[in-house]
Protein backbone atom coordinates (compact mmCIF):
# COMPACT_ATOMS: atom_id res chain seq x y z
CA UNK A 1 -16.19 27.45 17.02
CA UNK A 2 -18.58 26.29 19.72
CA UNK A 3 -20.51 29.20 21.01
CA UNK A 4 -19.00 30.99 24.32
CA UNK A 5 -15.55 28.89 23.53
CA UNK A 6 -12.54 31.40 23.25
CA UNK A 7 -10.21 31.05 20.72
CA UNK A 8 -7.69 29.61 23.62
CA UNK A 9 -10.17 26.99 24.69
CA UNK A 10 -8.33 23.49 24.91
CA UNK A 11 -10.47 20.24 25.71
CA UNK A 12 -9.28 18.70 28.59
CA UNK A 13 -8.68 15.60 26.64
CA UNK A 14 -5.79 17.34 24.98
CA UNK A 15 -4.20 17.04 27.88
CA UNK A 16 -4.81 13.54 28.63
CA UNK A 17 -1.63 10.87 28.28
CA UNK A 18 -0.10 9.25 24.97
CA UNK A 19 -0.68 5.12 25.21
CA UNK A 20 2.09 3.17 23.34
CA UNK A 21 -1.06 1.97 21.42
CA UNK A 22 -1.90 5.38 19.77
CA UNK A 23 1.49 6.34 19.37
CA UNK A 24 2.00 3.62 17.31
CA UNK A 25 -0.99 3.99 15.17
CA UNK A 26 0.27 7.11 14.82
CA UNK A 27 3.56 6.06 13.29
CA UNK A 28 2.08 3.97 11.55
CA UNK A 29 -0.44 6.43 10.08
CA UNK A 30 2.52 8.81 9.37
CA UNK A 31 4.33 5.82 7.33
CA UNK A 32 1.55 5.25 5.42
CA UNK A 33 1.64 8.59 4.27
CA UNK A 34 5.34 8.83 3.23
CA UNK A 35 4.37 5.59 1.29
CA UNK A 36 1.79 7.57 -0.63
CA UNK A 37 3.74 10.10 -1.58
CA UNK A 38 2.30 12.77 0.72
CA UNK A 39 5.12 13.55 3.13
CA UNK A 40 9.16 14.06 1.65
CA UNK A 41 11.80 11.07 3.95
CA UNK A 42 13.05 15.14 5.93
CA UNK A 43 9.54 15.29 6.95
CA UNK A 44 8.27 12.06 8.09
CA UNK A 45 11.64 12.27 10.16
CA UNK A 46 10.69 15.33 11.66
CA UNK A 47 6.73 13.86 12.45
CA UNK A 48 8.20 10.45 13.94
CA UNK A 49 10.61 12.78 16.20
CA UNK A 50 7.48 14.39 17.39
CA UNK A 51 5.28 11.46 17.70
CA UNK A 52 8.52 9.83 20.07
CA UNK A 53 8.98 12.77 21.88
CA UNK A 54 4.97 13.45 22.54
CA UNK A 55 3.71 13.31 26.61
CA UNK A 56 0.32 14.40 25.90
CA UNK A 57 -2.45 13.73 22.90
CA UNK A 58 -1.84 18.11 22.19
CA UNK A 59 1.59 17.32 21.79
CA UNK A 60 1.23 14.57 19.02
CA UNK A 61 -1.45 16.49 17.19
CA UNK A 62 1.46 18.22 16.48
CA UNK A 63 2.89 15.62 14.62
CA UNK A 64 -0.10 15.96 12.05
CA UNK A 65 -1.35 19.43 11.75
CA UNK A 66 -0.64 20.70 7.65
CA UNK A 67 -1.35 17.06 6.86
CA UNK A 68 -4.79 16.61 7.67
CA UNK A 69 -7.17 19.52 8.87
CA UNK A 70 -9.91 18.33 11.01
CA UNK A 71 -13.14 19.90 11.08
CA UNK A 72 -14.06 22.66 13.24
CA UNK A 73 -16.54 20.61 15.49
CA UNK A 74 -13.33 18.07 15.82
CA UNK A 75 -11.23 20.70 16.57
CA UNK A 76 -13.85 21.99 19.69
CA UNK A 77 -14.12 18.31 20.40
CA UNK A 78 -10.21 18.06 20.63
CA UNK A 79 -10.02 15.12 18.24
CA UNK A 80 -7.60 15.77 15.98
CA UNK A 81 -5.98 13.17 12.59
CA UNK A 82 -3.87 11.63 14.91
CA UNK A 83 -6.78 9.33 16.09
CA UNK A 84 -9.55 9.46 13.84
CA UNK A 85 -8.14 9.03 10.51
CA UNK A 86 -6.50 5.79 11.51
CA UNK A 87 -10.22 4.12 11.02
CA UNK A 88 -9.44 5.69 7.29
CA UNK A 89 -5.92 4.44 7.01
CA UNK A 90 -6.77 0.71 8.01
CA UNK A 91 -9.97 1.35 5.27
CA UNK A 92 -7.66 2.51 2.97
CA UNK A 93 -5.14 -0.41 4.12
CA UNK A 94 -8.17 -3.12 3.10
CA UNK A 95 -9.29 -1.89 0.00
CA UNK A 96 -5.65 -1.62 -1.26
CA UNK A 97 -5.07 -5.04 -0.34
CA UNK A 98 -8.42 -5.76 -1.93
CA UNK A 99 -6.75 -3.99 -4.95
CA UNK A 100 -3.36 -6.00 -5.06
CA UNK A 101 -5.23 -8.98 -4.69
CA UNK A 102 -7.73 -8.29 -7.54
CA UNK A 103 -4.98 -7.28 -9.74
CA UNK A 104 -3.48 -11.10 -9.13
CA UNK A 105 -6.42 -13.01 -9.78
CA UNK A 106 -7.98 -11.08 -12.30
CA UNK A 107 -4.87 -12.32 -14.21
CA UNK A 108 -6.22 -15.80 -14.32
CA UNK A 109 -9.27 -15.18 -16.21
CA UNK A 110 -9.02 -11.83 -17.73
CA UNK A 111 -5.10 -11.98 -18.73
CA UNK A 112 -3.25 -8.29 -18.16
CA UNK A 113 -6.42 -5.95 -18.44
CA UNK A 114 -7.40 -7.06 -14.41
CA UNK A 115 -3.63 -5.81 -13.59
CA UNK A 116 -4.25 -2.92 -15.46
CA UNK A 117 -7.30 -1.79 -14.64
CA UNK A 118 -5.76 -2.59 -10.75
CA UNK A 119 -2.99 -0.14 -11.34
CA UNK A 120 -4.95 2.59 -12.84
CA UNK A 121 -7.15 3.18 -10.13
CA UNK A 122 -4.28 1.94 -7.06
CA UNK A 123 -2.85 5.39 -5.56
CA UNK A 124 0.48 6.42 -6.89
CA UNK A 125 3.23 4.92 -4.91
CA UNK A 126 1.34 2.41 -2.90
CA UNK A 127 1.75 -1.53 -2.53
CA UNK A 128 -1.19 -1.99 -4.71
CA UNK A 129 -0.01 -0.46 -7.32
CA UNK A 130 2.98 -1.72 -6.87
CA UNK A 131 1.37 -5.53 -6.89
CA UNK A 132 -1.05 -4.34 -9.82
CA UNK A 133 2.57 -3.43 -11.76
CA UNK A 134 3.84 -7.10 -10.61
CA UNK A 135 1.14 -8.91 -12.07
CA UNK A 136 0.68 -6.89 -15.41
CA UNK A 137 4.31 -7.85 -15.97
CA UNK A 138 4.69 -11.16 -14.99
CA UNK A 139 1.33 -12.09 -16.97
CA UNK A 140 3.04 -10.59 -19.88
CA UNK A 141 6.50 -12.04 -19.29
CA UNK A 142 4.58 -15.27 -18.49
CA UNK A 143 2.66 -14.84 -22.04
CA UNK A 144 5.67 -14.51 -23.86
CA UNK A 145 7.26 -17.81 -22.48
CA UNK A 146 4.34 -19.61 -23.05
CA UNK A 147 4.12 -18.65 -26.94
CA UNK A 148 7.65 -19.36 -27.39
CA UNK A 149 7.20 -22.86 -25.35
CA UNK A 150 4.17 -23.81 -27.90
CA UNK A 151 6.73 -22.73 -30.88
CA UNK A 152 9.73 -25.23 -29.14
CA UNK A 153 6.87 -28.08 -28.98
CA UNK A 154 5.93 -27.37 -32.74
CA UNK A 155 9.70 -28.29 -33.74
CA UNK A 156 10.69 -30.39 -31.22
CA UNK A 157 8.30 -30.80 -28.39
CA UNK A 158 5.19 -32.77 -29.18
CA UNK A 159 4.20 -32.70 -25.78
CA UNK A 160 4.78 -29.41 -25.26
CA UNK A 161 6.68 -29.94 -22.39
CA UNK A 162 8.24 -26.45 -21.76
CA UNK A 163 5.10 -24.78 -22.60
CA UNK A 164 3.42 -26.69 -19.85
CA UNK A 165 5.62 -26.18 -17.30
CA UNK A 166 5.66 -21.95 -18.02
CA UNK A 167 1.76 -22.33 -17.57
CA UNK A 168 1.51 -23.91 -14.84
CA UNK A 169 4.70 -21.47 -13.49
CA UNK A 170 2.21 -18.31 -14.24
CA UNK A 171 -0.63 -20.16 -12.64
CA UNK A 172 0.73 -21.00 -9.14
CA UNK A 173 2.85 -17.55 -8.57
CA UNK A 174 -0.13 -16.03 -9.89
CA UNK A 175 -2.25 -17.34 -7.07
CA UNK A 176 0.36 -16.86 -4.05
CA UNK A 177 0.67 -13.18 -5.59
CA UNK A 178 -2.77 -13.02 -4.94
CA UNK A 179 -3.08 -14.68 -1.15
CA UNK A 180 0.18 -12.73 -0.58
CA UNK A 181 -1.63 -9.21 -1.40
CA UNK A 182 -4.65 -9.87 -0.19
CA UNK A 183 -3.50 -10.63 3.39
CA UNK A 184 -0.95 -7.42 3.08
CA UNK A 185 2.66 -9.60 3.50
CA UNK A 186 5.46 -8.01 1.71
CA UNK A 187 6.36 -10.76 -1.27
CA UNK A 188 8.49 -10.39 -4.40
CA UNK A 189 7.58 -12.71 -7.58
CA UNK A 190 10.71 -14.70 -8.08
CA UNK A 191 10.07 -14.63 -11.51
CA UNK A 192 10.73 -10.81 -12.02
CA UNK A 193 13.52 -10.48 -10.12
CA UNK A 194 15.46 -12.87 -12.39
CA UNK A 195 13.52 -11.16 -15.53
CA UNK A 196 14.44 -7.56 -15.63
CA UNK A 197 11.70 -6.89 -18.16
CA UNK A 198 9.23 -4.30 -17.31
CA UNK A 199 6.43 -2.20 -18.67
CA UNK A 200 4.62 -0.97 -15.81
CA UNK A 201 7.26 1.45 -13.30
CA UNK A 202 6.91 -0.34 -10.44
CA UNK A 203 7.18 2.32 -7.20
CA UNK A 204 8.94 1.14 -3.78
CA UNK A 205 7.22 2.34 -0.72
CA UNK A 206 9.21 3.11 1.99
CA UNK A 207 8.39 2.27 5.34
CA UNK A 208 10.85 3.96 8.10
CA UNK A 209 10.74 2.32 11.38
CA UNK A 210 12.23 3.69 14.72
């Protein structure tokens, strides 16, 4: 506590007006972590009601306190989670694009160990890992076609037509997989949702809009 503040002391900026603009970082902020796993669907209902029903910045710290505990100097300072950890959740928001996107490419020259090692270190229940699980499988799936194209074109195939076409299946959803993750736009690989083959659990975040 800063010295000759009592423990009632409020900064005046507490009291200062929500803008549309932070309450929607906010929300966002809060979605992000139901999507990691950190708040149950009953409690990121009971946040957003608090972030939509906040008039002033002290009501929608409210929204956050339990989740995040700002320092004590932030806390004399009256900044609270609801506005400085959204530099950290648009951080976080780059490098696990930067993750998703890895785990695409990395296919291309390093076959499912980039996926893997992409879904190891991804958070549990985020997109990355949920792109890392998409291209582990679909390299694998994509593997397995190719090996049984190459045994069609030994029988019957000299030009290994359907072996060719797999390939070059892997290599272009391979690389929109990538652009897709790496700019952060939702996108499902067509492939797996007409394979239901999987190895990796693949996790669904949930993002709750109002």
């Amino acid at each position: 506590m800063v010295e000759g503040m009592n423990p009632a002391y409020e900064h005046p900026s507490l009291n200062l007006l929500v803008s549309d603009e932070q309450r929607d970082r906010a929300v966002d902020w809060l979605q992000r972590a139901y999507a990691d796993g950190r708040l149950t669907e009953s409690e990121l209902d009971q946040r957003l009601d608090q972030v939509f029903t906040a008039r002033t910045r002290k009501d929608l710290n409210l929204a956050f306190y339990g989740l995040v505990q700002p320092s004590q100097p932030s806390q004399a300072l009256g900044i609270h989670p609801a506005y400085a950890p959204l530099v950290g959740a648009r951080t976080q928001d780059v490098a696990g694009r930067g993750i998703g996107a890895f785990s695409h490419f990395s296919a291309l020259f390093t076959w499912i160990f980039g996926p893997l090692i992409g879904y190891v270190v991804a958070p549990e229940g985020s997109e990355a890992k949920r792109q890392a699980a998409s291209a582990f499988d679909f390299t694998l799936i994509s593997t397995g076609g190719m090996i049984a194209g190459g045994i069609l074109a030994a029988i019957a195939d000299p030009l290994g037509f359907v072996a060719g076409i797999v390939a070059l299946t892997w290599f272009v959803l391979t690389v929109v997989g990538g652009v897709k993750a790496a700019t952060g736009e939702p996108w499902e690989n067509p492939v797996l949702k007409l394979v239901p083959f999987r190895i990796l659990s693949k996790p669904e975040p949930k993002r709750l809009g109002r």
